[in-house]
Protein backbone atom coordinates (compact mmCIF):
# COMPACT_ATOMS: atom_id res chain seq x y z
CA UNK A 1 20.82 -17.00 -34.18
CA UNK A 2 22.33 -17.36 -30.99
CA UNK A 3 20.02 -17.77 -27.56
CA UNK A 4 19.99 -18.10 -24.29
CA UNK A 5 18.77 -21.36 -22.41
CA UNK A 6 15.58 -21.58 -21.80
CA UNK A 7 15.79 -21.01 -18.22
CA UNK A 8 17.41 -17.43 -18.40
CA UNK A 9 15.10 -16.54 -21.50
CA UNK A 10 12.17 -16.81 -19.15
CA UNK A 11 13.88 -14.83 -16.24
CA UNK A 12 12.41 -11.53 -14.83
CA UNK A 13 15.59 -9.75 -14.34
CA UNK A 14 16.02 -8.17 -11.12
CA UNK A 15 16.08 -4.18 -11.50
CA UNK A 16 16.39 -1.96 -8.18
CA UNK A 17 15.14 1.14 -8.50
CA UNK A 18 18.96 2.99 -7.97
CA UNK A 19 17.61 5.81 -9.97
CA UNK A 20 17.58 9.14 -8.20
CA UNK A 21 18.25 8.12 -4.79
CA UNK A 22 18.88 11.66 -3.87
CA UNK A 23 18.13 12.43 0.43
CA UNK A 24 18.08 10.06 3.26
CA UNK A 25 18.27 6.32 1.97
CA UNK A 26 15.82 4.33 4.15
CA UNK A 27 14.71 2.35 0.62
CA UNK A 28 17.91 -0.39 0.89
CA UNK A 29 18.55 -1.14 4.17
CA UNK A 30 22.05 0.12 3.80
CA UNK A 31 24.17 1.68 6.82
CA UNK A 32 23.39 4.81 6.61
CA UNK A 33 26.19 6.08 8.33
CA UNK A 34 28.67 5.13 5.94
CA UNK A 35 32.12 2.10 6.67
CA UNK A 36 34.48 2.33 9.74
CA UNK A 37 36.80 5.23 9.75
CA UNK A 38 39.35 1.87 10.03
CA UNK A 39 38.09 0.86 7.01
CA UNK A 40 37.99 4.11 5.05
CA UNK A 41 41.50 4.92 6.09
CA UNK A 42 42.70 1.26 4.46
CA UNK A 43 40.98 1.62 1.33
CA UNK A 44 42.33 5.28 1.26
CA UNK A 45 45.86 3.79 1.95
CA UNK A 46 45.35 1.37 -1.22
CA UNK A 47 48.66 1.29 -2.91
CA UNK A 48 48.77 1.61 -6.91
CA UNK A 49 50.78 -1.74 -6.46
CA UNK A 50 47.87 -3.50 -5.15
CA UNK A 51 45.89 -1.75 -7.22
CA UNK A 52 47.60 -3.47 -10.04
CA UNK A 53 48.00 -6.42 -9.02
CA UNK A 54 45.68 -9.57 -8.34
CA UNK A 55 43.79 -9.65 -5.61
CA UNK A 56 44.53 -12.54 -3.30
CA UNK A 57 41.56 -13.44 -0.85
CA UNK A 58 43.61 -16.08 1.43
CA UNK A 59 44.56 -12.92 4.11
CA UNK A 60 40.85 -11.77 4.43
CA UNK A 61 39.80 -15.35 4.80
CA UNK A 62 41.80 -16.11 7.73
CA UNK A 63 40.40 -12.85 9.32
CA UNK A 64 36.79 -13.81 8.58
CA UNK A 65 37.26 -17.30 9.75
CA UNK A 66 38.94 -15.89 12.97
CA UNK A 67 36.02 -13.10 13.72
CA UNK A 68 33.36 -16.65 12.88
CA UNK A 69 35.61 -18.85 14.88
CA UNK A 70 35.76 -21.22 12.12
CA UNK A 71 38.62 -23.13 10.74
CA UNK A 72 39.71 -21.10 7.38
CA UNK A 73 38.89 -23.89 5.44
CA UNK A 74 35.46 -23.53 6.39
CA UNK A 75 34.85 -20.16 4.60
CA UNK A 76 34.74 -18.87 1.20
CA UNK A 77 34.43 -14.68 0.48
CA UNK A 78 32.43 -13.87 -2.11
CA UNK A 79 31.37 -10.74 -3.97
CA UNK A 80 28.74 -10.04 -1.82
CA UNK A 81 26.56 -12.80 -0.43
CA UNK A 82 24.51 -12.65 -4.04
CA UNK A 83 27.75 -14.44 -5.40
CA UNK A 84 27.41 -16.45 -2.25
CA UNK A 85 24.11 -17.67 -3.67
CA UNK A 86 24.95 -18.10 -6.91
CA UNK A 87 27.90 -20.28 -6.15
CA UNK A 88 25.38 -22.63 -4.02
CA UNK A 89 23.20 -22.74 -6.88
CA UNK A 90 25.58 -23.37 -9.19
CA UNK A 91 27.18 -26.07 -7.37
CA UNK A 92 24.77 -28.19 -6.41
CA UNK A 93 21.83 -27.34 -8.61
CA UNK A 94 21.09 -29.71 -12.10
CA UNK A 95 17.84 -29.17 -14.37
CA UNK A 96 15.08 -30.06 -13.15
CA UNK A 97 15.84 -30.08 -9.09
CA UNK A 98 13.51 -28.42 -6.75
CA UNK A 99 14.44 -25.50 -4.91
CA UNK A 100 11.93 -24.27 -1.66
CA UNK A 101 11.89 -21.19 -0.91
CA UNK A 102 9.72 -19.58 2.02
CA UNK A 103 8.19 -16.17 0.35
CA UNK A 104 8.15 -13.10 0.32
CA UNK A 105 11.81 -13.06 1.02
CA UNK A 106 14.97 -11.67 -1.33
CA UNK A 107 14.36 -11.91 -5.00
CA UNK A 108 17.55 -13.41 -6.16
CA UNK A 109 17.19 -17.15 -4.61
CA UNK A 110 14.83 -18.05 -6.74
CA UNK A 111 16.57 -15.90 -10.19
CA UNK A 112 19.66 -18.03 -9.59
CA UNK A 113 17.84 -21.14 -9.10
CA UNK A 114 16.13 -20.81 -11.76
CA UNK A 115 18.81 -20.03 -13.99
CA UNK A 116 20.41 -23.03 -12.94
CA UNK A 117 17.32 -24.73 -14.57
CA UNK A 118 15.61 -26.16 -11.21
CA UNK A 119 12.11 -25.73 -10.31
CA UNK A 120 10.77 -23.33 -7.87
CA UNK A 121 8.40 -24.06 -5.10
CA UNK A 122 7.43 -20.92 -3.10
CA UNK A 123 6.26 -21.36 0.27
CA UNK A 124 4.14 -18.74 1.29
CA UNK A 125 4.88 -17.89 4.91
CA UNK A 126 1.42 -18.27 7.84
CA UNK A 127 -0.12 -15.39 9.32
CA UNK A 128 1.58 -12.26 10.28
CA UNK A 129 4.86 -13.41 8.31
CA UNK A 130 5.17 -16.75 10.50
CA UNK A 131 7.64 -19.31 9.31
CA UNK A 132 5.60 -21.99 7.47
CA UNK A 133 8.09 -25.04 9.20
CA UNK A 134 5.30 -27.93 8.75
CA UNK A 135 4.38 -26.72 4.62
CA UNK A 136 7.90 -26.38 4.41
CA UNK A 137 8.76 -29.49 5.46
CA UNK A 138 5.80 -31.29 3.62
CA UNK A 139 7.26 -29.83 0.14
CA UNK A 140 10.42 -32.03 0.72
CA UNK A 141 11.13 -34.80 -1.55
CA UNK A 142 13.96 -36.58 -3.11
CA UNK A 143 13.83 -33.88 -5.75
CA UNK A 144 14.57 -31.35 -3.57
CA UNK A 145 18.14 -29.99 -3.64
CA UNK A 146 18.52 -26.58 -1.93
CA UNK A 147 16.32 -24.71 0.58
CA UNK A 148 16.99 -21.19 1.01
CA UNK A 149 16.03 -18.99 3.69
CA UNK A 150 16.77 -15.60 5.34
CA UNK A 151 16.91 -14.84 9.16
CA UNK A 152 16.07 -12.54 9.83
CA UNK A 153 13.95 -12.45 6.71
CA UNK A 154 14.17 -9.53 3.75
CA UNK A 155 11.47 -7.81 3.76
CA UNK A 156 9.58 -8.67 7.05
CA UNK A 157 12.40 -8.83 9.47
CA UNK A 158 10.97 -12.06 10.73
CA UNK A 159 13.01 -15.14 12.14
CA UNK A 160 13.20 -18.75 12.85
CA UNK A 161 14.24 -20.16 15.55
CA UNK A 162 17.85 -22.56 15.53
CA UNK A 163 16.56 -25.59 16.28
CA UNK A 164 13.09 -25.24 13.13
CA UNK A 165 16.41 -24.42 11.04
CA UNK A 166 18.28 -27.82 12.42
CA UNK A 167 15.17 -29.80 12.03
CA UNK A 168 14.91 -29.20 8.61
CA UNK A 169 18.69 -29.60 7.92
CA UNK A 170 17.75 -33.56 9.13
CA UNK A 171 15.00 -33.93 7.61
CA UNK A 172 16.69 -33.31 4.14
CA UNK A 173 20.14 -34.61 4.27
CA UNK A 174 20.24 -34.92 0.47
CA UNK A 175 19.62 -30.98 -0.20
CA UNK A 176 21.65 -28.23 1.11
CA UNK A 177 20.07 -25.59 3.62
CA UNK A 178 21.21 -22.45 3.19
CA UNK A 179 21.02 -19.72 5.88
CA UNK A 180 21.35 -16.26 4.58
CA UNK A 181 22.19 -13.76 7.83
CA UNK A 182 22.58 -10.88 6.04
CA UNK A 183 21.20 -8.83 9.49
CA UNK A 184 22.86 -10.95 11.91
CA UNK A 185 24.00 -7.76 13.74
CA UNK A 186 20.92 -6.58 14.26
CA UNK A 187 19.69 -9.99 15.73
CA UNK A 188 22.37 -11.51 17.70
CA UNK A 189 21.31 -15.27 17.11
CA UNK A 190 23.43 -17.44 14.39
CA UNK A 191 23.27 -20.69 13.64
CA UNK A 192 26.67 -21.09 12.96
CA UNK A 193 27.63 -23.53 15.47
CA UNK A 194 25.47 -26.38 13.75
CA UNK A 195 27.74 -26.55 11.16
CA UNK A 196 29.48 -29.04 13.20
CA UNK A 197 27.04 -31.62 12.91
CA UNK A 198 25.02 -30.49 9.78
CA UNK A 199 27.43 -31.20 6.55
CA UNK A 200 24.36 -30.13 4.41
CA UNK A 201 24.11 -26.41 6.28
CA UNK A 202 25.53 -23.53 4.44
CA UNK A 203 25.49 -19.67 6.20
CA UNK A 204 26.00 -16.86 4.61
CA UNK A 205 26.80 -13.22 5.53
CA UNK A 206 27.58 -9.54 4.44
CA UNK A 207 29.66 -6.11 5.60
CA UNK A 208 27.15 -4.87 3.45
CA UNK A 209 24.40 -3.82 6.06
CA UNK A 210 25.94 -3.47 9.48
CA UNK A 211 29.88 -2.61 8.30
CA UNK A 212 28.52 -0.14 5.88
CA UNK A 213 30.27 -1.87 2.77
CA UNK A 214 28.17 -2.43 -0.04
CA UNK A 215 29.43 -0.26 -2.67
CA UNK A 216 32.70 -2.88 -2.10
CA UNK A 217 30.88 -5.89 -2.26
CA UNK A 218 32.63 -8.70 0.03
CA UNK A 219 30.89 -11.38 1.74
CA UNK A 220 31.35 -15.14 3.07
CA UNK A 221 30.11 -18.05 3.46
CA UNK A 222 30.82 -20.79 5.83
CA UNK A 223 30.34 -24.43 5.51
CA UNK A 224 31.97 -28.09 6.10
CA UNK A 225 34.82 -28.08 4.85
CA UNK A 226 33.50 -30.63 1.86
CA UNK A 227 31.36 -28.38 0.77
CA UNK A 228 33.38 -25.22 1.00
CA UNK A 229 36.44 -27.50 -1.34
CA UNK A 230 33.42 -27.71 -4.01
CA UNK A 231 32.28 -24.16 -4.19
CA UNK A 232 35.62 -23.02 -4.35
CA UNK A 233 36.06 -25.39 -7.84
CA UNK A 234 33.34 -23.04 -9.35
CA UNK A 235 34.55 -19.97 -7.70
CA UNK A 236 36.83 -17.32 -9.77
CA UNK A 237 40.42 -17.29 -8.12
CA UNK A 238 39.57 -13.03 -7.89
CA UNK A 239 36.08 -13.07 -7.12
CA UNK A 240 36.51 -10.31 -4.41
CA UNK A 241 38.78 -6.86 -5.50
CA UNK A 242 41.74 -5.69 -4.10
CA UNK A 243 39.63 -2.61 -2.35
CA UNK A 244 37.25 -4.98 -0.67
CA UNK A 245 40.44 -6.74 0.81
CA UNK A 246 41.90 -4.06 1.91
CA UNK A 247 39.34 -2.88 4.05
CA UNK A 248 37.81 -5.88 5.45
CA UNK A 249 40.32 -6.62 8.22
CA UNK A 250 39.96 -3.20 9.37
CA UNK A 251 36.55 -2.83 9.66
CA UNK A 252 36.15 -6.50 11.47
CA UNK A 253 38.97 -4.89 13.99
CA UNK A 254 36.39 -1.76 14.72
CA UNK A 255 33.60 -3.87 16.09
CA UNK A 256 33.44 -0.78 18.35
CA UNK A 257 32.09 1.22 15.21
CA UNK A 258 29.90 -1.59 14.93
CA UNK A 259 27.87 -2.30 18.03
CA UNK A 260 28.04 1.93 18.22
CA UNK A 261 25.73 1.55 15.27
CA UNK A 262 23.93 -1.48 15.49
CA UNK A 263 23.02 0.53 18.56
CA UNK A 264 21.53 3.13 16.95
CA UNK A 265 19.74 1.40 14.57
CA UNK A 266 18.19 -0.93 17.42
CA UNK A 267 16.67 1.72 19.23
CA UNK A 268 15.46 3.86 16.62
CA UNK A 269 13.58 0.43 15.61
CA UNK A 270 11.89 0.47 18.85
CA UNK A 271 11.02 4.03 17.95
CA UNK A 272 9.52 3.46 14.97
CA UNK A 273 7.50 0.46 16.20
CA UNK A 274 5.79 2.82 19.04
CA UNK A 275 4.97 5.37 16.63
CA UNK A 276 3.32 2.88 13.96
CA UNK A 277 1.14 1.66 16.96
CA UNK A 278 0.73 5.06 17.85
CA UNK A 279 -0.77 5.92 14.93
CA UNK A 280 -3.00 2.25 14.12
CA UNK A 281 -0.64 2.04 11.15
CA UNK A 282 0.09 -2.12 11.01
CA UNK A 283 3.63 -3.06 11.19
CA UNK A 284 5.08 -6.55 12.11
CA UNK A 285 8.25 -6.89 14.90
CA UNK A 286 11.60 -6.70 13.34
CA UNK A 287 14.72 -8.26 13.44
CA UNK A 288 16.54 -6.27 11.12
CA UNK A 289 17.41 -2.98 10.56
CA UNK A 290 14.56 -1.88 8.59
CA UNK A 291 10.63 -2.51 9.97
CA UNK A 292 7.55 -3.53 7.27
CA UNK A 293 4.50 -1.69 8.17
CA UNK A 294 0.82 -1.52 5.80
CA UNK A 295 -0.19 1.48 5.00
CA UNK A 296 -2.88 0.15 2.85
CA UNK A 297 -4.60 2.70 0.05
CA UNK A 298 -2.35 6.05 1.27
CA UNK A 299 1.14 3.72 0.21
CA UNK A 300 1.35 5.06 -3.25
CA UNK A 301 1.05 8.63 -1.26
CA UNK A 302 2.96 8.40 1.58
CA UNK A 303 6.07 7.04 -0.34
CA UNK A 304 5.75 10.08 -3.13
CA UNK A 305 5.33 12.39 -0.11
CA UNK A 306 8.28 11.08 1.92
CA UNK A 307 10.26 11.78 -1.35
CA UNK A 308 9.27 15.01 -1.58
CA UNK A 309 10.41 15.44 1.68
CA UNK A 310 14.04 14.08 1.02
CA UNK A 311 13.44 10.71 2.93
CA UNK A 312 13.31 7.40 1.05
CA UNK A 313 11.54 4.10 1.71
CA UNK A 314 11.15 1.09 -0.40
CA UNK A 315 7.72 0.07 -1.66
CA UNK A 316 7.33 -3.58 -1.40
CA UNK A 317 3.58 -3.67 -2.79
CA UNK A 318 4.02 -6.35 -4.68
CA UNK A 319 6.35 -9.03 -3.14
CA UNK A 320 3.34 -11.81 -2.12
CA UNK A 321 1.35 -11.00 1.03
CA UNK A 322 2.38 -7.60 0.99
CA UNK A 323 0.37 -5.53 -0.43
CA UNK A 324 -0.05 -2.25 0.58
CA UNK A 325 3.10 -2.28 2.25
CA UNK A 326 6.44 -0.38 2.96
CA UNK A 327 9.60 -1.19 4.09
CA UNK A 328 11.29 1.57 5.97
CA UNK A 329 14.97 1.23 6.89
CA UNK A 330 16.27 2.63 9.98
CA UNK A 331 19.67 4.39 10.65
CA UNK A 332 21.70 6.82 13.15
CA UNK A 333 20.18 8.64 16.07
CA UNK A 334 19.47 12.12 14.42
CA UNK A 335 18.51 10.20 10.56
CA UNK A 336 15.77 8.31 12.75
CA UNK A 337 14.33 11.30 14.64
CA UNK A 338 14.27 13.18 11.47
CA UNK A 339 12.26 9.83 10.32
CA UNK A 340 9.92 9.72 12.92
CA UNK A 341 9.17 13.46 12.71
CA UNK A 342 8.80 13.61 8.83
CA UNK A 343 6.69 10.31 9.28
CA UNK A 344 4.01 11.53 11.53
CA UNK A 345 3.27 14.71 9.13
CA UNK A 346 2.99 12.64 6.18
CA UNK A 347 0.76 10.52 7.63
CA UNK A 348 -0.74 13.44 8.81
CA UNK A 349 -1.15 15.01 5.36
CA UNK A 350 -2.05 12.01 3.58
CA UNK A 351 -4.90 11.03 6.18
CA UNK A 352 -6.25 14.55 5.45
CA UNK A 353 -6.14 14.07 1.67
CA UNK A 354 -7.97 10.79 1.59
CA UNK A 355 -10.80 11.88 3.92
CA UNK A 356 -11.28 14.87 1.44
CA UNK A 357 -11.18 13.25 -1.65
């Protein structure tokens, strides 16, 4: 009978909960407002030519080198920056190399480097979410082939600072560090520039979160030029769909619609951050567009009860040194107030509950 390598047999698959997602989605840190009119209007505008035809990424790649200000050789779109990942592992990964990965961040590093048959070491990040730089670095060896980390981080909105990211580029020439800046918008600090003088520095991004485009699916990643020539030998010549193409250059033209947004999404962080403290609930500073906050033994509760209410947030008990807490995403002016107002009457509610049972 045939069966799968070893490595995938013993892979927890990842499995969003996409189920019923009915009411205001603060569970995926998705824009919440929806794409660029721009970029509706193009997809809308789709021809059944293009439709039918194969999709050729080489436009969209000159416009996402151009917004980066990178040479077009330097970048590679991808189906999202999960294919982004995979390509990485793929790539440079052989059985039995070492991946590190600073935890809890996104699930699917370590599912694609382990399905590339290399060996996992988690980091577990300090107190309060800190970047563990020093354990980090201490778990390099000439084993170690890829290290993979998000800034801001998924799910604690947490960051590290350019120049821990640089150091650790040096001190592991022979292993690729890959930056995933999925919430760049909603930071402002890349490290793009490095890639100059770091050939072993790979960054990835998405429209998913900021430009509203992840039913579409489009990413990139950037690169020396080296390196991007090797993904692309791996890479399928129509890894990103005509749609996704279409729409790309005109939602990197509305950077209006963008900042407007990013905007939002910034303040009604702030917002949220003075009502957790308001109400002793612990939370830790975000860079993102989403804040983690421990609400201890009411989680269960307040997540069901936010539900109820038509308002959905992302339980992230179990990801490691989280339990008891919730990721809430943030969105548009009027989604956040409605937010903050449901927010303090579940808590409210749930308080009341606990001290009666």
């Amino acid at each position: 009978m045939l069966k799968a390598r070893a490595a995938v047999q013993s892979l927890e698959p990842y499995r969003p909960p996409l189920d019923d997602r009915d009411g205001l989605r603060f569970d995926f840190n998705e824009n919440t407002a929806g794409c660029s009119p721009r970029a509706l209007e193009a997809l809308q505008n789709l021809t059944a030519q293009e439709v039918a035809t194969y999709p050729d990424r080489t436009k969209g790649e000159m416009f996402a080198a151009k917004h980066l200000a990178l040479d077009p050789r330097q970048v590679l779109l991808t189906n999202g920056v999960d294919e982004a990942i995979h390509l990485v592992a793929e790539t440079y990964l052989e059985p039995g190399d070492e991946v590190i990965i600073p935890v809890p961040t996104f699930a699917m590093y370590e599912i694609y480097a382990r399905a590339a048959g290399a060996k996992v070491r988690r980091i577990l990040a300090q107190k309060d979410f800190q970047f563990p730089l020093e354990q980090v670095l201490a778990a390099i060896s000439p084993k170690a082939k890829l290290i993979v980390i998000a800034n801001p981080n998924n799910p604690t909105g947490s960051i590290v600072s350019n120049a821990a990211l640089a150091h650790l580029a040096k001190a592991a020439p022979g292993a690729g560090l890959l930056i995933d800046e999925a919430y760049f918008e909603f930071y402002g600090s890349t490290i793009l520039s490095e890639l100059k003088r770091l050939p072993n520095l790979f960054v990835a991004r998405t429209f998913s979160k900021a430009y509203g485009m992840a039913g579409l699916r489009v990413g990139v990643i950037a690169a020396h030029v080296n390196q991007i020539e090797m993904l692309r030998r791996v890479t399928s010549p129509y890894n990103v769909n005509a749609a996704a193409l279409a729409c790309l250059p005109a939602a990197l033209d509305d950077q209006t619609y963008v900042r407007s947004y990013v905007g939002e999404v910034v303040r009604g962080r702030a917002q949220l951050e003075g009502l957790l403290r308001e109400l002793e609930i612990q939370y830790w500073p975000s860079q993102a567009n989403f804040i983690l906050a421990r609400f201890g033994a009411m989680r269960i509760e307040f997540v069901k009860q936010m539900r109820q209410r038509g308002i959905l947030v992302r339980d992230r008990d179990s990801d490691p040194g989280c339990a008891g807490c919730v990721r809430i995403t943030l969105g548009t002016t009027s989604q956040n107030a409605q937010l903050l107002g449901t927010l303090r009457d579940v808590v409210d509610l749930v308080s009341r509950l606990e001290a009666i049972a």
